[in-house]
C-alpha atoms as a PDB file:
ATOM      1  CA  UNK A   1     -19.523   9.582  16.128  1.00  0.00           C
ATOM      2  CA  UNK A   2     -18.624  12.522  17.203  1.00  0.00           C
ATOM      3  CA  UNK A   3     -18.139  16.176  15.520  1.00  0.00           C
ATOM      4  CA  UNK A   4     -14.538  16.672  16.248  1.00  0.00           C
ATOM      5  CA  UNK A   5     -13.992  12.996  15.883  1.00  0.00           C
ATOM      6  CA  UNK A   6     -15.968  12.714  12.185  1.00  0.00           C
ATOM      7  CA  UNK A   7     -14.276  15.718  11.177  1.00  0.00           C
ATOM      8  CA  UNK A   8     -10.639  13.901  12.045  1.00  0.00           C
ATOM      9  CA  UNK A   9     -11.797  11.357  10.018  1.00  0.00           C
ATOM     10  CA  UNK A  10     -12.638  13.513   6.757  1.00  0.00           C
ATOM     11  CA  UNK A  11      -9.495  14.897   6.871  1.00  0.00           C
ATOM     12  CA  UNK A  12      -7.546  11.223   6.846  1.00  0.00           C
ATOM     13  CA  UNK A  13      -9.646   9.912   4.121  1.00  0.00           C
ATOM     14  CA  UNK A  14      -9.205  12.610   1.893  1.00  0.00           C
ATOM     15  CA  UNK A  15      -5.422  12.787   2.919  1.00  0.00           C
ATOM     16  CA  UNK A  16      -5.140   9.446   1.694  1.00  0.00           C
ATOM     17  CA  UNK A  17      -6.982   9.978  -1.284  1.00  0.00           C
ATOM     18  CA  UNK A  18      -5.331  12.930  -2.035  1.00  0.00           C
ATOM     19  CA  UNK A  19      -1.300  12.792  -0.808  1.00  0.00           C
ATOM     20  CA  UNK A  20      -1.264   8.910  -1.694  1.00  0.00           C
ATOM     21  CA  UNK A  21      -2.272   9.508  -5.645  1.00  0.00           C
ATOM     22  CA  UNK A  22      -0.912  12.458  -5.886  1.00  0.00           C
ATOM     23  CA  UNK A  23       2.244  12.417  -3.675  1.00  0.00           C
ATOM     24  CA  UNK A  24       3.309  14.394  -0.705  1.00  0.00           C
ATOM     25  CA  UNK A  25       4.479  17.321  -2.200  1.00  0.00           C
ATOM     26  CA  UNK A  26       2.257  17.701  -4.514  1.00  0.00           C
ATOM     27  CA  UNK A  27      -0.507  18.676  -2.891  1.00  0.00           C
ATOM     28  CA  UNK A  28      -1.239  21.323  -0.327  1.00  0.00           C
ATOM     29  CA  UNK A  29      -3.173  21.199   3.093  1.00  0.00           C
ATOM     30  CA  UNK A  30      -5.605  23.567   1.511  1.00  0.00           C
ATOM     31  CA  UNK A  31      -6.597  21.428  -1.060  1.00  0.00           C
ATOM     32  CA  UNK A  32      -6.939  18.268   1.831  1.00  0.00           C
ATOM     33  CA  UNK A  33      -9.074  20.851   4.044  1.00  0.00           C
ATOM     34  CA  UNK A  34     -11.084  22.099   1.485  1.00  0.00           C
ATOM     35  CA  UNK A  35     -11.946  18.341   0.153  1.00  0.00           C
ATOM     36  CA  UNK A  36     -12.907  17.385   3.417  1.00  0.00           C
ATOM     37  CA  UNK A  37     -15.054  20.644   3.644  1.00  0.00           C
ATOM     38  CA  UNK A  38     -12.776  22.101   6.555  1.00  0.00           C
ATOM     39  CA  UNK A  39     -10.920  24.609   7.592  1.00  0.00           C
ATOM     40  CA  UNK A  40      -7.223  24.552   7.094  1.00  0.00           C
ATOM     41  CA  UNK A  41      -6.632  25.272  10.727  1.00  0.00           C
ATOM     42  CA  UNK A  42      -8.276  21.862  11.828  1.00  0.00           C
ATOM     43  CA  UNK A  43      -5.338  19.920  10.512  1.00  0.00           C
ATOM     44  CA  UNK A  44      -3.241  21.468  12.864  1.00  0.00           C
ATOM     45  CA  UNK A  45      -5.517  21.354  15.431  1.00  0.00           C
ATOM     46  CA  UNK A  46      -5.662  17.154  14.976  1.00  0.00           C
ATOM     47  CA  UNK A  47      -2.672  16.042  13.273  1.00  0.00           C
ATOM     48  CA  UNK A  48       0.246  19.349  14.349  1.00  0.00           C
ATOM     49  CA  UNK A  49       1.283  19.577  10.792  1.00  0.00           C
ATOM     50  CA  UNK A  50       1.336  18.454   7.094  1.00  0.00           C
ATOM     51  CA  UNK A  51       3.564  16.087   7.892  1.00  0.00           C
ATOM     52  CA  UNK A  52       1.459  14.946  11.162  1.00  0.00           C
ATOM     53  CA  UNK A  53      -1.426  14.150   8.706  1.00  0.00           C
ATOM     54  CA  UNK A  54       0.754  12.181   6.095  1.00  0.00           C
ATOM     55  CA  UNK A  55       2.058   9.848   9.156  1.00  0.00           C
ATOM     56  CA  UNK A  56      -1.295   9.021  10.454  1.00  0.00           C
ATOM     57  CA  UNK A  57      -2.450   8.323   7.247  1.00  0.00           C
ATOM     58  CA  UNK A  58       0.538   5.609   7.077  1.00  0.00           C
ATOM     59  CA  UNK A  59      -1.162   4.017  10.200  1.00  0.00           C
ATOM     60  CA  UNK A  60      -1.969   0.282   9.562  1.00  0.00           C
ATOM     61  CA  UNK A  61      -1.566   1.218   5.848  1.00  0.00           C
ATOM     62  CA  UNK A  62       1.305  -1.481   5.565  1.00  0.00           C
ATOM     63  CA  UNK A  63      -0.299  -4.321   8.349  1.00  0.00           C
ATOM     64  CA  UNK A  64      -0.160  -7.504   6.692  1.00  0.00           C
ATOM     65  CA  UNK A  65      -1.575  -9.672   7.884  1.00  0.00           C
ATOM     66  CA  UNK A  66      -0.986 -13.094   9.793  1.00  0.00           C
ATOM     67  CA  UNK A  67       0.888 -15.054   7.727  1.00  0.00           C
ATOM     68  CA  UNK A  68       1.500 -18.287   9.698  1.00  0.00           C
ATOM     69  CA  UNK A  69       3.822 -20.181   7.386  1.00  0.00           C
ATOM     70  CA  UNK A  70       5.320 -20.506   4.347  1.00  0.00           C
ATOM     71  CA  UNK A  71       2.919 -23.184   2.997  1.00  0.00           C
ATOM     72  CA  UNK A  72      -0.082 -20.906   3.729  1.00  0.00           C
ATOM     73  CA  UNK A  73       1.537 -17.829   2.147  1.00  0.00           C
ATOM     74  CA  UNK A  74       0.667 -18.285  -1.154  1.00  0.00           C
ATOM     75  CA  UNK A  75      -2.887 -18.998  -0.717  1.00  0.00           C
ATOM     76  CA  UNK A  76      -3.214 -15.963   1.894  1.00  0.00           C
ATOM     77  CA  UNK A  77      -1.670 -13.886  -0.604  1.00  0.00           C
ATOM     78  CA  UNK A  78      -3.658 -14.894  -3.519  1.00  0.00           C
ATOM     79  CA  UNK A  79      -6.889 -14.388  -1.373  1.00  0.00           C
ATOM     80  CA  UNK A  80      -5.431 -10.774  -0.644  1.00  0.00           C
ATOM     81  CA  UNK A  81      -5.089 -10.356  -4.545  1.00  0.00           C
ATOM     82  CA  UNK A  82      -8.913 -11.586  -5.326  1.00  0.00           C
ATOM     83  CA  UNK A  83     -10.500 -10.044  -2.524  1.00  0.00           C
ATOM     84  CA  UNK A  84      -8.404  -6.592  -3.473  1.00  0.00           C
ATOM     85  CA  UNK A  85     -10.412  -3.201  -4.318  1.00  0.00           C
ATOM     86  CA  UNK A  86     -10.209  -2.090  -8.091  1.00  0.00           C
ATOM     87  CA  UNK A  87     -11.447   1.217  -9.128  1.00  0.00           C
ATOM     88  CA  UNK A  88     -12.728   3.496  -6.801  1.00  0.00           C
ATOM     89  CA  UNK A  89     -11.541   6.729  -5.457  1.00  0.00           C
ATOM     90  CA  UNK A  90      -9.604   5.450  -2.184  1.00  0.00           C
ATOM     91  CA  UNK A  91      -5.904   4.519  -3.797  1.00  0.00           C
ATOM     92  CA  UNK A  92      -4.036   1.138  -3.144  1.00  0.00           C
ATOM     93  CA  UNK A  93      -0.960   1.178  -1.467  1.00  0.00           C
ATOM     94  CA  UNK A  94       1.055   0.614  -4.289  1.00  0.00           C
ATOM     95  CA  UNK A  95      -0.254   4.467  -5.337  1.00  0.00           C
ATOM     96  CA  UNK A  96       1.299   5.233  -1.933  1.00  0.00           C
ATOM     97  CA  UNK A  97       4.435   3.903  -2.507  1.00  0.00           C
ATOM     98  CA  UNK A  98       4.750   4.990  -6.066  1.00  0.00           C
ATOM     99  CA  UNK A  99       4.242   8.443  -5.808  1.00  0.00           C
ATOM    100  CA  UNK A 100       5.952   8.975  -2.322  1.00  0.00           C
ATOM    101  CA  UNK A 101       8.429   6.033  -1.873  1.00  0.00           C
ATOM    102  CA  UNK A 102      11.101   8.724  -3.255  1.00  0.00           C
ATOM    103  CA  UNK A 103       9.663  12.196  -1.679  1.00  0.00           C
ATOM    104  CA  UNK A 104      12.627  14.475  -0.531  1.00  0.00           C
ATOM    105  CA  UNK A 105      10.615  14.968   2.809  1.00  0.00           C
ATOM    106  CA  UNK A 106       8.330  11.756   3.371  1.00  0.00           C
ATOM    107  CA  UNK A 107      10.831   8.941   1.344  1.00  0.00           C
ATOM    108  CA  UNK A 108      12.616   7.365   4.029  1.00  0.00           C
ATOM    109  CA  UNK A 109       9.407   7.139   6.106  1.00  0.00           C
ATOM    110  CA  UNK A 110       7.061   5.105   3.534  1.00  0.00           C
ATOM    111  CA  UNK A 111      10.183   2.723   2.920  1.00  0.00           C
ATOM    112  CA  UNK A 112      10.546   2.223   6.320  1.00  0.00           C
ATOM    113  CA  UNK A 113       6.555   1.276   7.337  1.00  0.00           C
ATOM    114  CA  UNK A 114       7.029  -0.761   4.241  1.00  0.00           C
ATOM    115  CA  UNK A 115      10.105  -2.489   5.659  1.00  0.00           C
ATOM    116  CA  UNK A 116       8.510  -2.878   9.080  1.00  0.00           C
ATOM    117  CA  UNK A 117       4.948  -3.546   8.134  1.00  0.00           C
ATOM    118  CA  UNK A 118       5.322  -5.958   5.040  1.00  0.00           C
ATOM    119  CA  UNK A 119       9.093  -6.670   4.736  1.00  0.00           C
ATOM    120  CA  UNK A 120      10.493  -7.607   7.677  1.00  0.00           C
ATOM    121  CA  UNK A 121       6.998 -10.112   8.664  1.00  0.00           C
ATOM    122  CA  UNK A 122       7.731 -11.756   5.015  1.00  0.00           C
ATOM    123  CA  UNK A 123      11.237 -11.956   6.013  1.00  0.00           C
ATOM    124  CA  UNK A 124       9.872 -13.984   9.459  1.00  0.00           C
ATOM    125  CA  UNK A 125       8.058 -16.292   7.508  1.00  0.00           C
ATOM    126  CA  UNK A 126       9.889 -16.973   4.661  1.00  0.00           C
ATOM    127  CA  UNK A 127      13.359 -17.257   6.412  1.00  0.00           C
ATOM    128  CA  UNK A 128      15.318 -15.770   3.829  1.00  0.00           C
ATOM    129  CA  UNK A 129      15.651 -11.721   3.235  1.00  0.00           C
ATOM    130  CA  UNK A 130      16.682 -12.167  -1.046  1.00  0.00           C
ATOM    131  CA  UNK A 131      13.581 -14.758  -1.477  1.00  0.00           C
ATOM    132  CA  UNK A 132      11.142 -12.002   0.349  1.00  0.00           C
ATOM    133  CA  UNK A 133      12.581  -9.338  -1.675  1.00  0.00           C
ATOM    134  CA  UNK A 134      11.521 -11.131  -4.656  1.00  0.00           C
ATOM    135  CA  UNK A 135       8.247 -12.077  -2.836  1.00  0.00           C
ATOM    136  CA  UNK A 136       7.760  -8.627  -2.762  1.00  0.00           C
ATOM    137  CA  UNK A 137       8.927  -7.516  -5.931  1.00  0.00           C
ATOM    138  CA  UNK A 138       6.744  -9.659  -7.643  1.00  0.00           C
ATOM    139  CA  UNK A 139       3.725  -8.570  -6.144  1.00  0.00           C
ATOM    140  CA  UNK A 140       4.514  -5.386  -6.729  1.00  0.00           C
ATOM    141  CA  UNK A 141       5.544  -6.172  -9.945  1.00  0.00           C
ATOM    142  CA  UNK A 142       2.225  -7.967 -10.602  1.00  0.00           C
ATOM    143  CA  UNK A 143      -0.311  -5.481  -9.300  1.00  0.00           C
ATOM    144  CA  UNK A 144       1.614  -2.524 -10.935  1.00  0.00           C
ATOM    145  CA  UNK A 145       0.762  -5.029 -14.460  1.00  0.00           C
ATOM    146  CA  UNK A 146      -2.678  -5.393 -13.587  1.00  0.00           C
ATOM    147  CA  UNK A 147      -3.759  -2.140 -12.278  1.00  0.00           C
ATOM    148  CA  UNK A 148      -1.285   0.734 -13.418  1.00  0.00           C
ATOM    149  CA  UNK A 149       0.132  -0.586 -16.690  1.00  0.00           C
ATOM    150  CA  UNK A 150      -3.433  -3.203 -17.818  1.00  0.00           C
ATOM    151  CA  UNK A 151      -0.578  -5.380 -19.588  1.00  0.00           C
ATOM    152  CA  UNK A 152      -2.480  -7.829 -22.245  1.00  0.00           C
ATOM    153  CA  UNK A 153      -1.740 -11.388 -21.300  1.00  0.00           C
ATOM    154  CA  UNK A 154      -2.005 -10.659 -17.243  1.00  0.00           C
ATOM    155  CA  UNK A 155      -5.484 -12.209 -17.053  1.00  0.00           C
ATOM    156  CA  UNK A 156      -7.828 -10.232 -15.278  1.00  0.00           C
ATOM    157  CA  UNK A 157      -8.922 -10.895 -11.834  1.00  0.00           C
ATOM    158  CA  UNK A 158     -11.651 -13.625 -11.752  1.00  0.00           C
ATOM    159  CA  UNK A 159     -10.310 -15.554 -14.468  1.00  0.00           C
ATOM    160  CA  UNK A 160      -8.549 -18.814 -13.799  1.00  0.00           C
ATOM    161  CA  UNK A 161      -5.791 -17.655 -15.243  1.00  0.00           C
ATOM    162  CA  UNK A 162      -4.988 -14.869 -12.919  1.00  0.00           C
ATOM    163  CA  UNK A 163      -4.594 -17.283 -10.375  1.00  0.00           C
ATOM    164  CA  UNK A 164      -2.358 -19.563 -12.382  1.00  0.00           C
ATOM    165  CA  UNK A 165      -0.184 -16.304 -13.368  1.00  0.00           C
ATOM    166  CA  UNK A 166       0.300 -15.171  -9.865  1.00  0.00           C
ATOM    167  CA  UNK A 167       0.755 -18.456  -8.214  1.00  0.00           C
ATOM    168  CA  UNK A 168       3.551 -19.280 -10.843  1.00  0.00           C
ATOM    169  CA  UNK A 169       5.187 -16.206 -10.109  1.00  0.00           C
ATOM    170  CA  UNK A 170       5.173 -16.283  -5.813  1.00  0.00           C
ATOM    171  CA  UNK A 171       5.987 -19.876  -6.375  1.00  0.00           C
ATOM    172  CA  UNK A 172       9.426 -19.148  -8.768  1.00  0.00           C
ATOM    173  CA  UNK A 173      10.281 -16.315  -5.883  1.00  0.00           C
ATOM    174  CA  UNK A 174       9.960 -18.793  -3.048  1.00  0.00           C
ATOM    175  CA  UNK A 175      12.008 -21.792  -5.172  1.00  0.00           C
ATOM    176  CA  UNK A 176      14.939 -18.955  -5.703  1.00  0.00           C
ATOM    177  CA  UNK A 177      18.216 -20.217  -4.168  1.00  0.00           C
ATOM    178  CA  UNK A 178      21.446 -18.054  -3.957  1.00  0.00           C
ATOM    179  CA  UNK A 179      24.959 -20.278  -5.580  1.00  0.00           C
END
């Protein structure tokens, strides 16, 4: 890899560890460049702007991926869940949407990737816009109870019953039906 190209990378990766934990505005390009052992001027030089660098690090943050049909979603999903990162210093996109979802500035554009990325494909295979919105919610729901909150009684991840918790969940969503 090249200089200018690992250097582009640096400042992306500690971007996203950075503005997705944190939130947009609260945190500064100085404190990106100088965590990616930069200079401050290099951001402009790759990304234009603050904002430049907060889009590209929205690139394939919200790609879901191929979900062929509603039979198959739940056990994609639950893979997704099992196979999921916990810990670390890189934050999950449920940090991202969290702490920017309602930024002044960079709101409208997380909602939207999250629309177009994630919404609108669960939307496609599902059929139904309310039974993907409570798709959605409850995985939201579920990994903001496991990771953010550590509820007692959500098993943890491993455990047969973390499974059976999800699944029940995904499985009420999908069986909703509007009177």
């Amino acid at each position: 890899m090249n200089k200018a190209l690992a250097t582009r990378e640096r400042l992306l990766t500690e971007a996203r560890k950075l503005l997705w934990s944190r939130g947009y505005s609260n945190v500064s390009l100085r404190e990106i460049a100088q965590a990616a052992g930069v200079d401050v001027a290099l951001v402009a030089r790759y990304f234009g702007s603050k904002r430049g660098l907060f889009d590209a690090t929205l690139e394939d943050a919200f790609n879901a991926p191929s979900l062929p049909d509603e039979t198959t979603l739940i056990d994609t999903v639950m893979q997704m869940f099992k196979e999921a990162p916990r810990g670390g210093e890189m934050p999950s996109i449920l940090q991202l949407i969290q702490t920017n979802a309602t930024d002044p500035e960079v709101g409208a554009t997380v909602r939207a990737a999250q629309a177009t990325g994630m919404q609108a494909k669960l939307e496609g295979v599902i059929g139904d816009r309310d039974r993907a919105a409570l798709f959605m919610s409850v995985l939201m729901g579920f990994a903001m109870a496991e990771k953010t909150l550590k509820l007692d009684g959500i098993a943890p991840p491993g455990d047969p019953d973390f499974e059976a918790q999800l699944r029940h969940l995904m499985q009420a969503a999908l069986s909703y039906n509007r009177h």
